[in-house]
Protein backbone atom coordinates (compact mmCIF):
# COMPACT_ATOMS: atom_id res chain seq x y z
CA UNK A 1 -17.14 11.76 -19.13
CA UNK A 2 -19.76 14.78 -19.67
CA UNK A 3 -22.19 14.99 -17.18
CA UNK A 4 -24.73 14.09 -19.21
CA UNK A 5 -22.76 10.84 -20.77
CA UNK A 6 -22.78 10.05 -16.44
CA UNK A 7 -26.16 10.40 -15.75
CA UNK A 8 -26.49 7.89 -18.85
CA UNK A 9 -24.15 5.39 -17.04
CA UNK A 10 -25.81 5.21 -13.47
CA UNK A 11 -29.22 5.24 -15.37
CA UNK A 12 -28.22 2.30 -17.08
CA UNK A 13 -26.47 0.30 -14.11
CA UNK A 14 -29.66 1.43 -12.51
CA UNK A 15 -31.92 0.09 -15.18
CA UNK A 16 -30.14 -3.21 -15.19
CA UNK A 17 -30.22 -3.83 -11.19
CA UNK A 18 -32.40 -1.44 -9.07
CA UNK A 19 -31.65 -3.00 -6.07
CA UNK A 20 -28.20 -4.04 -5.79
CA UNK A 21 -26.77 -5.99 -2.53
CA UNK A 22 -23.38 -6.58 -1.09
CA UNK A 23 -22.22 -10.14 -1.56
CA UNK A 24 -20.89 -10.63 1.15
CA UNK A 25 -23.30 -12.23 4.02
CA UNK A 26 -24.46 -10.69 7.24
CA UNK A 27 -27.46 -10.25 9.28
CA UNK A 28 -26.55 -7.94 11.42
CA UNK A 29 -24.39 -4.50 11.54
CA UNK A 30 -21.99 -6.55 13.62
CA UNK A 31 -21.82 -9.42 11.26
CA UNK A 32 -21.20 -6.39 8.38
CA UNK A 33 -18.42 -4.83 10.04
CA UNK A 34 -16.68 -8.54 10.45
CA UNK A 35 -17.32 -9.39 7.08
CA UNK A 36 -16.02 -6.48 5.68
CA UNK A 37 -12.88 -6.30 7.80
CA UNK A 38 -12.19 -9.65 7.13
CA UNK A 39 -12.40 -9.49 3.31
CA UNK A 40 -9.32 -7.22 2.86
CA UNK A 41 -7.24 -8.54 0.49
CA UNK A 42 -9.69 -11.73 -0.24
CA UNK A 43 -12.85 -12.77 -2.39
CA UNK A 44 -16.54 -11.93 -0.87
CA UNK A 45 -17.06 -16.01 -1.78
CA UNK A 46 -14.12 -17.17 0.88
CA UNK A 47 -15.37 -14.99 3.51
CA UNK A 48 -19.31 -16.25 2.63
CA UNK A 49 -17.88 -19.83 3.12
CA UNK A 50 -16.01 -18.87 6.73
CA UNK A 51 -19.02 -16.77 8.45
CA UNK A 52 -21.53 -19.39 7.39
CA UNK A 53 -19.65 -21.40 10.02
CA UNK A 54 -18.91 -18.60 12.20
CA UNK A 55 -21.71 -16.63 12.90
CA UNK A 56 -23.70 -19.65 14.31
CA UNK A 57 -21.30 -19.27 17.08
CA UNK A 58 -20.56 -16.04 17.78
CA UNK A 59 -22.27 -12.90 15.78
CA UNK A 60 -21.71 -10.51 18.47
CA UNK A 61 -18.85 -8.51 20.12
CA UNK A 62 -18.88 -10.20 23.65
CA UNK A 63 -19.72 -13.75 21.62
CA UNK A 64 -16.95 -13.03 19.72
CA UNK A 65 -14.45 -12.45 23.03
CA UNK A 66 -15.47 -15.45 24.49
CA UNK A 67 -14.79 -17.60 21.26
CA UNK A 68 -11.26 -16.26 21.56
CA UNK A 69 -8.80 -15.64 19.14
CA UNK A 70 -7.55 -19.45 18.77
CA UNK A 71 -10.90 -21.10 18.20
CA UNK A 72 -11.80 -17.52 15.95
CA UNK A 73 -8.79 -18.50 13.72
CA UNK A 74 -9.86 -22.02 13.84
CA UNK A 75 -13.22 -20.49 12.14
CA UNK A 76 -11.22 -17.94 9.50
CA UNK A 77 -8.33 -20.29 8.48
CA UNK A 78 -9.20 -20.64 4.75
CA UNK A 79 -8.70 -16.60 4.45
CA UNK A 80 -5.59 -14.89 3.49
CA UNK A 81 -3.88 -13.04 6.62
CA UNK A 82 -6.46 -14.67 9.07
CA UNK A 83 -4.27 -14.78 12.04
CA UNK A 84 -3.88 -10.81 11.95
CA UNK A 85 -7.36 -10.37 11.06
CA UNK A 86 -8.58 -12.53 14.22
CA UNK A 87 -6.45 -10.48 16.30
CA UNK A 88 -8.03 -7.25 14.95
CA UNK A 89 -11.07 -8.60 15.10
CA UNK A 90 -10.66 -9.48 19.02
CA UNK A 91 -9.12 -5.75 19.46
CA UNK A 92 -12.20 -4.93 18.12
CA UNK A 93 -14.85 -6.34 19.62
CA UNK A 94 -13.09 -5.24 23.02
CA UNK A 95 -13.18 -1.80 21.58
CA UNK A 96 -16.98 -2.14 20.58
CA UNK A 97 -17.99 -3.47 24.24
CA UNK A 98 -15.97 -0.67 25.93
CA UNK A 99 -16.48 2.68 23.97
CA UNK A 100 -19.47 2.21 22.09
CA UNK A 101 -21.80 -0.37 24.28
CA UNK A 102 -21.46 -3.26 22.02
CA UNK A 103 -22.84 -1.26 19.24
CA UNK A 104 -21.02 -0.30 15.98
CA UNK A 105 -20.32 3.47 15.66
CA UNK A 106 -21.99 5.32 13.03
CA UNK A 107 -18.99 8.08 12.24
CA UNK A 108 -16.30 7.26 10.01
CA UNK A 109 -13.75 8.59 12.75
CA UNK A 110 -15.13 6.24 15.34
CA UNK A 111 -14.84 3.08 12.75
CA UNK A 112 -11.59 3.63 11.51
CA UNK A 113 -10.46 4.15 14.77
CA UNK A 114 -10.90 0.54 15.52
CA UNK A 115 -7.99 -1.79 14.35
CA UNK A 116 -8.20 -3.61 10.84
CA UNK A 117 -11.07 -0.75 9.71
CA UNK A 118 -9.32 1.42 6.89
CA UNK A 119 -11.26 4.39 5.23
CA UNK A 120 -12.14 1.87 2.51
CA UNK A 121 -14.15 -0.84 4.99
CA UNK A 122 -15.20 2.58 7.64
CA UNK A 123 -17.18 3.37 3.85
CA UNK A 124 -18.31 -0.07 3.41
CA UNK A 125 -20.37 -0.21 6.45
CA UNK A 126 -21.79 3.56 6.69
CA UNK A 127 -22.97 3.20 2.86
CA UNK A 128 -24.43 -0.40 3.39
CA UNK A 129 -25.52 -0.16 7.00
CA UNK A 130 -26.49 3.37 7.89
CA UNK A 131 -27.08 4.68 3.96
CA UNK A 132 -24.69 7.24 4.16
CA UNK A 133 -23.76 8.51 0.49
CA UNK A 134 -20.10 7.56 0.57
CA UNK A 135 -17.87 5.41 -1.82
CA UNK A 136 -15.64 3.00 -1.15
CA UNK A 137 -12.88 2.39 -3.31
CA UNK A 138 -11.37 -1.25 -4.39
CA UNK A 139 -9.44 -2.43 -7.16
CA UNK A 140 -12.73 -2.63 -8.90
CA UNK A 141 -13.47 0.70 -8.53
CA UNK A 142 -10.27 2.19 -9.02
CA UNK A 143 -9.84 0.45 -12.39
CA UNK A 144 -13.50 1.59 -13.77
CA UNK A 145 -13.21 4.36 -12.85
CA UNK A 146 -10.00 5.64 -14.49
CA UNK A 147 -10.71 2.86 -17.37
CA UNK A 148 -14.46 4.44 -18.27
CA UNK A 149 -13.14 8.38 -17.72
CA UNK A 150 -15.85 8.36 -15.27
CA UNK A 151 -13.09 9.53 -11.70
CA UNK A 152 -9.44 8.84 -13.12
CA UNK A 153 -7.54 9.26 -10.09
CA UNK A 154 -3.67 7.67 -9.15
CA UNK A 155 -5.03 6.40 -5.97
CA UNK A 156 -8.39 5.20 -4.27
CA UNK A 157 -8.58 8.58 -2.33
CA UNK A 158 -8.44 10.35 -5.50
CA UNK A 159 -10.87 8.33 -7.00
CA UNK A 160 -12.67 8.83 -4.11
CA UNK A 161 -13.28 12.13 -4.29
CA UNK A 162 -13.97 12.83 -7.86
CA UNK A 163 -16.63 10.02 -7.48
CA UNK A 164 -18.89 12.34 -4.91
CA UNK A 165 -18.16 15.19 -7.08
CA UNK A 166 -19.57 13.36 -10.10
CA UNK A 167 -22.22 10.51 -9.36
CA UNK A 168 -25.25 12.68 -9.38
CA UNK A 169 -26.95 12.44 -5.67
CA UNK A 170 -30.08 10.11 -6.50
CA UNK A 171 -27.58 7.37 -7.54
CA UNK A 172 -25.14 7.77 -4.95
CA UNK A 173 -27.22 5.28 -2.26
CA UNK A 174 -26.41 2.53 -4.59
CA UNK A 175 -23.20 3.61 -7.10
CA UNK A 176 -20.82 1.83 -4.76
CA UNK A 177 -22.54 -1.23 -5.80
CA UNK A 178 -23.29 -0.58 -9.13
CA UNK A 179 -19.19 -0.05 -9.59
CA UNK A 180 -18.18 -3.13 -7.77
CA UNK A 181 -20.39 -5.48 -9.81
CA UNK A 182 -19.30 -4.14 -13.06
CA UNK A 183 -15.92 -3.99 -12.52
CA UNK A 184 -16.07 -7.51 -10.91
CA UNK A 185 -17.97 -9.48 -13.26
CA UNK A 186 -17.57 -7.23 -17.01
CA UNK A 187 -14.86 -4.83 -16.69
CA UNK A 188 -12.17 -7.44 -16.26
CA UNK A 189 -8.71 -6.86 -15.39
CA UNK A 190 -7.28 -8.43 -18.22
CA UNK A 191 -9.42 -8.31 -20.71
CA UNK A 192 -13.29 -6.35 -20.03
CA UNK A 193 -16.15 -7.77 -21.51
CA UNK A 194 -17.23 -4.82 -23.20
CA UNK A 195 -19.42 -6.74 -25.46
CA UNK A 196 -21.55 -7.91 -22.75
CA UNK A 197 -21.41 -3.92 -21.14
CA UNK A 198 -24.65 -2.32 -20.48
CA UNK A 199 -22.55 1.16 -20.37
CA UNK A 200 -20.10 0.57 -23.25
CA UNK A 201 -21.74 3.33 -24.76
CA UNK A 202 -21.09 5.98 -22.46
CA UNK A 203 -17.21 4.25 -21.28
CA UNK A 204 -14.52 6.02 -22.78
CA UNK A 205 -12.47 2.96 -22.86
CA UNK A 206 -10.49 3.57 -26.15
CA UNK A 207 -9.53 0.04 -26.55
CA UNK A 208 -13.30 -1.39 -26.38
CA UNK A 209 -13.24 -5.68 -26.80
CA UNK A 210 -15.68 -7.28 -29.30
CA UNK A 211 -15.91 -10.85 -27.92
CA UNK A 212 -14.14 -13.57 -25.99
């Protein structure tokens, strides 16, 4: 993509959803950070339908302890890998309460140095908590982003970092978003929806779809 064809892109995204949000649920920084490291490897709706019972209960690090990893497993069943993720998640909230005074850091080093928190998740959080103009990468991502021409890159780092050398800086507080939802709910795996694509004109997606 030109510079010019990506500044038509992000406009467009823009145009079409000023204000994106995550879709996963939280009210809290806390509640974020849990969400997020939970959702590796699983859908934002499975997580949704496991907090809305958890939180209730125990939405903060030293709640979270004294729920203990059986009963928090109890809560997290229904997701994929949940008996690793409640242990990380205990790790963590121990880590939270000791180093950081039951707060959640706002470096990347400090959150990915807590267990279960990769580079994609340590993202997550400072982009949608703290507004920090950083990308995380999924399998969403990764695929528009080499499938448009807009960051083609082997692997999420690479995509990474083509991404904040391209996406001009006023769209970079919500890109992250804007790249998650279309590669989620248009530009398919399988088969994109480029018909329904409010940036098939700027994609350079030689194989563009016409309909279902």
């Amino acid at each position: 993509m030109t510079p010019a064809q990506i500044d038509a892109f992000f406009a467009a995204l823009q145009a079409a959803n000023p204000q994106p949000q995550s879709e996963l649920e939280y009210t809290s920084v806390f509640e974020l950070l849990t969400a997020v490291l939970l959702s590796a490897q699983a859908t934002d709706v499975s997580v949704n339908k496991a907090t809305r019972g958890l939180f209730p209960v125990a939405n903060t690090p030293l709640q979270m302890l004294e729920l203990g990893q059986k009963r928090l497993e109890g809560y997290i069943k229904t997701i994929g890998l949940y008996r690793s993720k409640a242990r990380h998640l205990m790790q963590t909230c121990r880590i939270l309460l000791d180093r950081h005074g039951g707060q959640v850091p706002r470096t990347r080093e400090e959150l990915e140095a807590l267990p279960g928190v990769g580079r994609k998740t340590a993202n997550v959080v400072l982009n949608v908590a703290f507004g920090e103009p950083v990308m995380a990468v999924d399998t969403h991502i990764l695929r528009v982003g080499n499938r448009t021409g807009l960051a083609p890159g082997k692997t999420p780092y690479e995509v990474e970092m083509k991404l904040l050398q391209r996406v001009p800086a006023r769209y970079m507080e919500h890109a992250h978003h804007w790249l998650i939802l279309l590669g989620r709910y248009v530009c398919l795996a399988r088969k994109p929806r480029c018909w329904q694509c409010r940036v098939a004109g700027c994609c350079g997606f030689a194989s563009k779809t016409t309909g279902p």
